[in-house]
N, C-alpha and C. Protein backbone atom coordinates (compact mmCIF):
# COMPACT_ATOMS: atom_id res chain seq x y z
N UNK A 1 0.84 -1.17 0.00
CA UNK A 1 0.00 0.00 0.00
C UNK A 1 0.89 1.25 0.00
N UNK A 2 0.31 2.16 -1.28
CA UNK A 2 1.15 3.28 -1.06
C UNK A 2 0.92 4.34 -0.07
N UNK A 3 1.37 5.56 -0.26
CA UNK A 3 0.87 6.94 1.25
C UNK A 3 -0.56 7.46 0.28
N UNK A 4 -0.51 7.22 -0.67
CA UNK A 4 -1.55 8.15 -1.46
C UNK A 4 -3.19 6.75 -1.27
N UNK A 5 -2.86 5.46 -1.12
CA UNK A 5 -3.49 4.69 -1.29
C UNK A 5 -4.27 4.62 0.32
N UNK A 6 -3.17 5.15 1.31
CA UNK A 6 -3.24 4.80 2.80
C UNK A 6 -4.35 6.60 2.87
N UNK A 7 -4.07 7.32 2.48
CA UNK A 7 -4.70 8.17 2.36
C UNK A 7 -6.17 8.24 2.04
N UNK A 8 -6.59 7.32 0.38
CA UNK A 8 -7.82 7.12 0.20
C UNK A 8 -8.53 6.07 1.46
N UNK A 9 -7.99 5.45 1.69
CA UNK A 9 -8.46 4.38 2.73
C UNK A 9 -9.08 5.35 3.81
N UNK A 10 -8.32 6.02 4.66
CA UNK A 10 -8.09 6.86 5.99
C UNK A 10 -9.76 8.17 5.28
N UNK A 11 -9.59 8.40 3.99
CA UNK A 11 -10.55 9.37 3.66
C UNK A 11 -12.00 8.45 3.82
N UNK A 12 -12.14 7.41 3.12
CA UNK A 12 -13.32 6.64 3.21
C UNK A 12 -13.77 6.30 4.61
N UNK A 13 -12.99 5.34 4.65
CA UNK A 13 -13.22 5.11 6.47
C UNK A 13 -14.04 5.91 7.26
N UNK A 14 -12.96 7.07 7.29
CA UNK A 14 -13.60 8.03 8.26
C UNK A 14 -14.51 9.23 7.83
N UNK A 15 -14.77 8.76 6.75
CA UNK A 15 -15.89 9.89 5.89
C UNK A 15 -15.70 11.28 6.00
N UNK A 16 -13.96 11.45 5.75
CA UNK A 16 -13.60 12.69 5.56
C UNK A 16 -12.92 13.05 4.40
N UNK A 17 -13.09 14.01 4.25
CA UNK A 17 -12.34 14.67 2.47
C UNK A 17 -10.60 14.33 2.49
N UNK A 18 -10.58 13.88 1.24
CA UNK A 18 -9.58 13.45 0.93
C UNK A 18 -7.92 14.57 1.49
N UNK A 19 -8.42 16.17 1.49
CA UNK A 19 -7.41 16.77 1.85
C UNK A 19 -7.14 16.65 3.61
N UNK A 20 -8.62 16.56 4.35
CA UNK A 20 -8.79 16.21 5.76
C UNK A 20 -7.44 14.92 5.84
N UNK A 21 -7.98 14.15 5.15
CA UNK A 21 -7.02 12.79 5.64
C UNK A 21 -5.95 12.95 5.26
N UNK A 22 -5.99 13.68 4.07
CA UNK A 22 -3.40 13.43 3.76
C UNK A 22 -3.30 14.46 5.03
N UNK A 23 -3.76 15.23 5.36
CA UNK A 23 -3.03 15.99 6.84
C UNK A 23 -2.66 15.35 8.18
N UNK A 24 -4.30 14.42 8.07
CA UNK A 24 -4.19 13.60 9.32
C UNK A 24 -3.39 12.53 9.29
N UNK A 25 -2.92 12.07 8.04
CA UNK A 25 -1.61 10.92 7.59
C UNK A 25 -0.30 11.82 7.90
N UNK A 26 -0.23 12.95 7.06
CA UNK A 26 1.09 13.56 7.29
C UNK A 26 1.31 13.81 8.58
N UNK A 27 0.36 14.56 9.50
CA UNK A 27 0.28 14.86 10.39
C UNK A 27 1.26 13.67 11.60
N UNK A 28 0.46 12.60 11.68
CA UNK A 28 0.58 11.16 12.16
C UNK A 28 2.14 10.96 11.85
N UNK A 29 2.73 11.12 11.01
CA UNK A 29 4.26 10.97 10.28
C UNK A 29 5.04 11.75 10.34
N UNK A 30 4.86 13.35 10.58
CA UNK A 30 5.81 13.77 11.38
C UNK A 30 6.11 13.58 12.62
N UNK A 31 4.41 13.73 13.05
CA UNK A 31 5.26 13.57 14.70
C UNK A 31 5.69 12.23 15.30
N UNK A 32 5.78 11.09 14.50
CA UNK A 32 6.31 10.07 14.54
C UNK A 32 7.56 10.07 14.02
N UNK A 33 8.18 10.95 13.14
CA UNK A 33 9.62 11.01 12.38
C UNK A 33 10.22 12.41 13.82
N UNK A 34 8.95 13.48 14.45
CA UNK A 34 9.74 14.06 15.24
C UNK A 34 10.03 13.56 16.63
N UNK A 35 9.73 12.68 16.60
CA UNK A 35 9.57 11.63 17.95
C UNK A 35 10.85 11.15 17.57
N UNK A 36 11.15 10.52 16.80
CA UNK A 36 12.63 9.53 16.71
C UNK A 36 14.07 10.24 16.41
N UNK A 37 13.65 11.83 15.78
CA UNK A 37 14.40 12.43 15.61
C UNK A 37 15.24 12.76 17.27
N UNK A 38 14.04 13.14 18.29
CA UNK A 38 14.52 13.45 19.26
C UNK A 38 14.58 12.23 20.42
N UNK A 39 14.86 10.99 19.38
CA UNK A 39 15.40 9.74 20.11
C UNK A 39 14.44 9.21 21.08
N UNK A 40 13.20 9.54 21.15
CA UNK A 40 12.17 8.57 21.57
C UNK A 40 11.31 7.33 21.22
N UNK A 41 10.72 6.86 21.80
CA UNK A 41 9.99 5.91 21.50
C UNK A 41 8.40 5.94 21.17
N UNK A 42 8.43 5.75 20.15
CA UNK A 42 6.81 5.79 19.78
C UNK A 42 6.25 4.59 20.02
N UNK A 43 5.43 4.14 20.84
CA UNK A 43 4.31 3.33 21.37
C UNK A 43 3.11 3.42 20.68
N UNK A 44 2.30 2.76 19.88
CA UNK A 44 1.55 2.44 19.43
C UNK A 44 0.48 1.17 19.92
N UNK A 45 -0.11 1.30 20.88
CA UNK A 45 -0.77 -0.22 21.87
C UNK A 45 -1.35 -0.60 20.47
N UNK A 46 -1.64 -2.07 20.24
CA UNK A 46 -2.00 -2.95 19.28
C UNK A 46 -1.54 -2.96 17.86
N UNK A 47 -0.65 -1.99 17.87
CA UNK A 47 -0.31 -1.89 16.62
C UNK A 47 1.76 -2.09 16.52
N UNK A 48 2.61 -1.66 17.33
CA UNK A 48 3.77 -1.46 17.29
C UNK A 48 4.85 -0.93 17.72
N UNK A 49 6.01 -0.81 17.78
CA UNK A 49 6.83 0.43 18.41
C UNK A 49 7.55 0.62 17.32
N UNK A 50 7.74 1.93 17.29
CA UNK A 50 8.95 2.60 16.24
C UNK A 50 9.61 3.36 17.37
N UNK A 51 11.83 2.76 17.01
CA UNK A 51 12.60 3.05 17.83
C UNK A 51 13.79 3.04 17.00
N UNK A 52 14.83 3.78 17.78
CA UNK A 52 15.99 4.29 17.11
C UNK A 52 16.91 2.90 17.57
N UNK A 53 17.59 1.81 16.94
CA UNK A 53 18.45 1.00 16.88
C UNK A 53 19.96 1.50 16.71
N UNK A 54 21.04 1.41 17.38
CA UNK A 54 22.48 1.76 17.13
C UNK A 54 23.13 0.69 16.65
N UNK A 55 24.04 0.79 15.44
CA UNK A 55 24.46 -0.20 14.66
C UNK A 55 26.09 0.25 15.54
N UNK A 56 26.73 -0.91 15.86
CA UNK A 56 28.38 -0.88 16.24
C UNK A 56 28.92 -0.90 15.02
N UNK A 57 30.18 0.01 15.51
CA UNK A 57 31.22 0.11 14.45
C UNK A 57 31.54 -1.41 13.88
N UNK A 58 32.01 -0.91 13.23
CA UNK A 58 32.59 -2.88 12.48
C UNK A 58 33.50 -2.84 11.40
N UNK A 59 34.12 -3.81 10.82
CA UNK A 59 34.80 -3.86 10.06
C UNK A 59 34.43 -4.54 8.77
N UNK A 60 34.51 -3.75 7.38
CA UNK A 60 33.44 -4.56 5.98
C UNK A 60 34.69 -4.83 5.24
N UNK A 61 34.36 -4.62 4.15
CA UNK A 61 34.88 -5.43 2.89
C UNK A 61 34.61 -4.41 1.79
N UNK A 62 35.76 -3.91 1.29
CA UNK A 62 35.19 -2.76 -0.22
C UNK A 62 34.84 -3.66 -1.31
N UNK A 63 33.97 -3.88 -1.93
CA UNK A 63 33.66 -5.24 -3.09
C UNK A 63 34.55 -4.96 -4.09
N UNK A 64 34.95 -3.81 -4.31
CA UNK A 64 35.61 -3.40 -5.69
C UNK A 64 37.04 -3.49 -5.66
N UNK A 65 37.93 -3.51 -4.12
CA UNK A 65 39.04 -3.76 -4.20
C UNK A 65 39.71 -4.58 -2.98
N UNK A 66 38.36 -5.35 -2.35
CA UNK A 66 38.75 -6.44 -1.63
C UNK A 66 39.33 -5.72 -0.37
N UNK A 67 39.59 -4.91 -0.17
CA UNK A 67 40.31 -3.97 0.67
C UNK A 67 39.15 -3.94 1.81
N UNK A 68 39.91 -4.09 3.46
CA UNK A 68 39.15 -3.84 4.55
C UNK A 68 38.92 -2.64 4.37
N UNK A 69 37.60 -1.92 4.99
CA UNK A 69 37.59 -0.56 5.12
C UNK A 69 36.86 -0.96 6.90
N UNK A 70 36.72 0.51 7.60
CA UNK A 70 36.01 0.31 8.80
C UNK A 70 34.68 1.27 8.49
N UNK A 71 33.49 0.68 8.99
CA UNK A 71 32.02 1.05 8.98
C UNK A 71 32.22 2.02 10.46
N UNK A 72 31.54 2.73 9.91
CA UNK A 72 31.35 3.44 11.42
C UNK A 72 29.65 3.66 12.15
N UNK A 73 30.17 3.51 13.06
CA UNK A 73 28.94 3.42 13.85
C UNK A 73 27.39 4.25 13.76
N UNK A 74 26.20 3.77 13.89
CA UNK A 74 25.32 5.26 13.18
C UNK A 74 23.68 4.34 13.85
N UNK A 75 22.49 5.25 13.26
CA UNK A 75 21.59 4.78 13.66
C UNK A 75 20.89 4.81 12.93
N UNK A 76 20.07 3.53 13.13
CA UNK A 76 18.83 3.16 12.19
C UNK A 76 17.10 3.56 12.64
N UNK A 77 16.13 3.66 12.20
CA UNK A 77 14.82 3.43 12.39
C UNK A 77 14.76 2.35 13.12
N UNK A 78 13.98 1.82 13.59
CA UNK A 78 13.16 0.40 13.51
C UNK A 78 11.37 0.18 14.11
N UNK A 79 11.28 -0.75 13.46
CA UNK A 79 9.93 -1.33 13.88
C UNK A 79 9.64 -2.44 14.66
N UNK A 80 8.98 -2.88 15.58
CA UNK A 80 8.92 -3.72 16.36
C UNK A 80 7.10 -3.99 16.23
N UNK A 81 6.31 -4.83 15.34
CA UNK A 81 5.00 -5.18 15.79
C UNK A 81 4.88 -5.57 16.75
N UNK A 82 3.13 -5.15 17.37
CA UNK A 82 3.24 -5.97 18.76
C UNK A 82 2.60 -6.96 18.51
N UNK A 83 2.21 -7.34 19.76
CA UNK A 83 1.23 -8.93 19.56
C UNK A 83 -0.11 -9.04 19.02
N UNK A 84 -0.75 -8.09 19.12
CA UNK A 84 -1.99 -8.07 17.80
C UNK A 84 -1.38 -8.33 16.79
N UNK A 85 -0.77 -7.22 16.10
CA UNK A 85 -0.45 -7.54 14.58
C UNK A 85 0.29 -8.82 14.56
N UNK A 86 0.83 -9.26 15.02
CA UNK A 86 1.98 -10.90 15.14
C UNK A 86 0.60 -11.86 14.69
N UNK A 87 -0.27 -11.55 15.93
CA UNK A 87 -1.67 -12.24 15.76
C UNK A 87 -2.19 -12.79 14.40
N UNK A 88 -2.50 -11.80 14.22
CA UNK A 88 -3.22 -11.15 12.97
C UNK A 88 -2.53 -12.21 11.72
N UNK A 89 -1.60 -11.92 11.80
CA UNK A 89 -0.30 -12.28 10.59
C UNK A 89 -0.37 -13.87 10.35
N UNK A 90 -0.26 -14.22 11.87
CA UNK A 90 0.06 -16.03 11.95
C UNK A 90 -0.68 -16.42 10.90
């Protein structure tokens, strides 16, 4: 499902105009992107957590000249479903 598709959905559903709902989508997505920005945890009961994961430094492999290089350390997104959706899925 795309954002434009999650959008018509969110408009029907809730029997609001299509511009009502991309706000209340966008809306929903920043402050979920400004939540992680400032390294919190978004809690979602029945649905999930979105959380900032730290990847350790490490050591890779350049493919092109076989040559070690070192990765450096940084952070990822992540998602964690909870047990409804796990539910749901089985």
């Amino acid at each position: 499902m795309t954002k434009n598709e999650l959008i018509e959905k969110v408009a029907k559903k809730s029997h609001l105009t299509k511009r009502a709902a991309a706000d209340a989508v966008n809306s929903t997505f920043d402050l979920i992107k400004d939540s992680l920005v400032r390294g919190e945890k978004v809690i979602i009961t029945g649905f999930g957590t979105f959380l900032i994961r730290s990847r350790a430094a490490r050591r890779g492999r350049n493919p092109q000249t076989g040559g070690v290089i070192q990765i450096p350390q940084k952070k990822t997104p992540g998602f964690t479903a909870g047990k409804t959706i796990k539910r749901l899925i089985k």
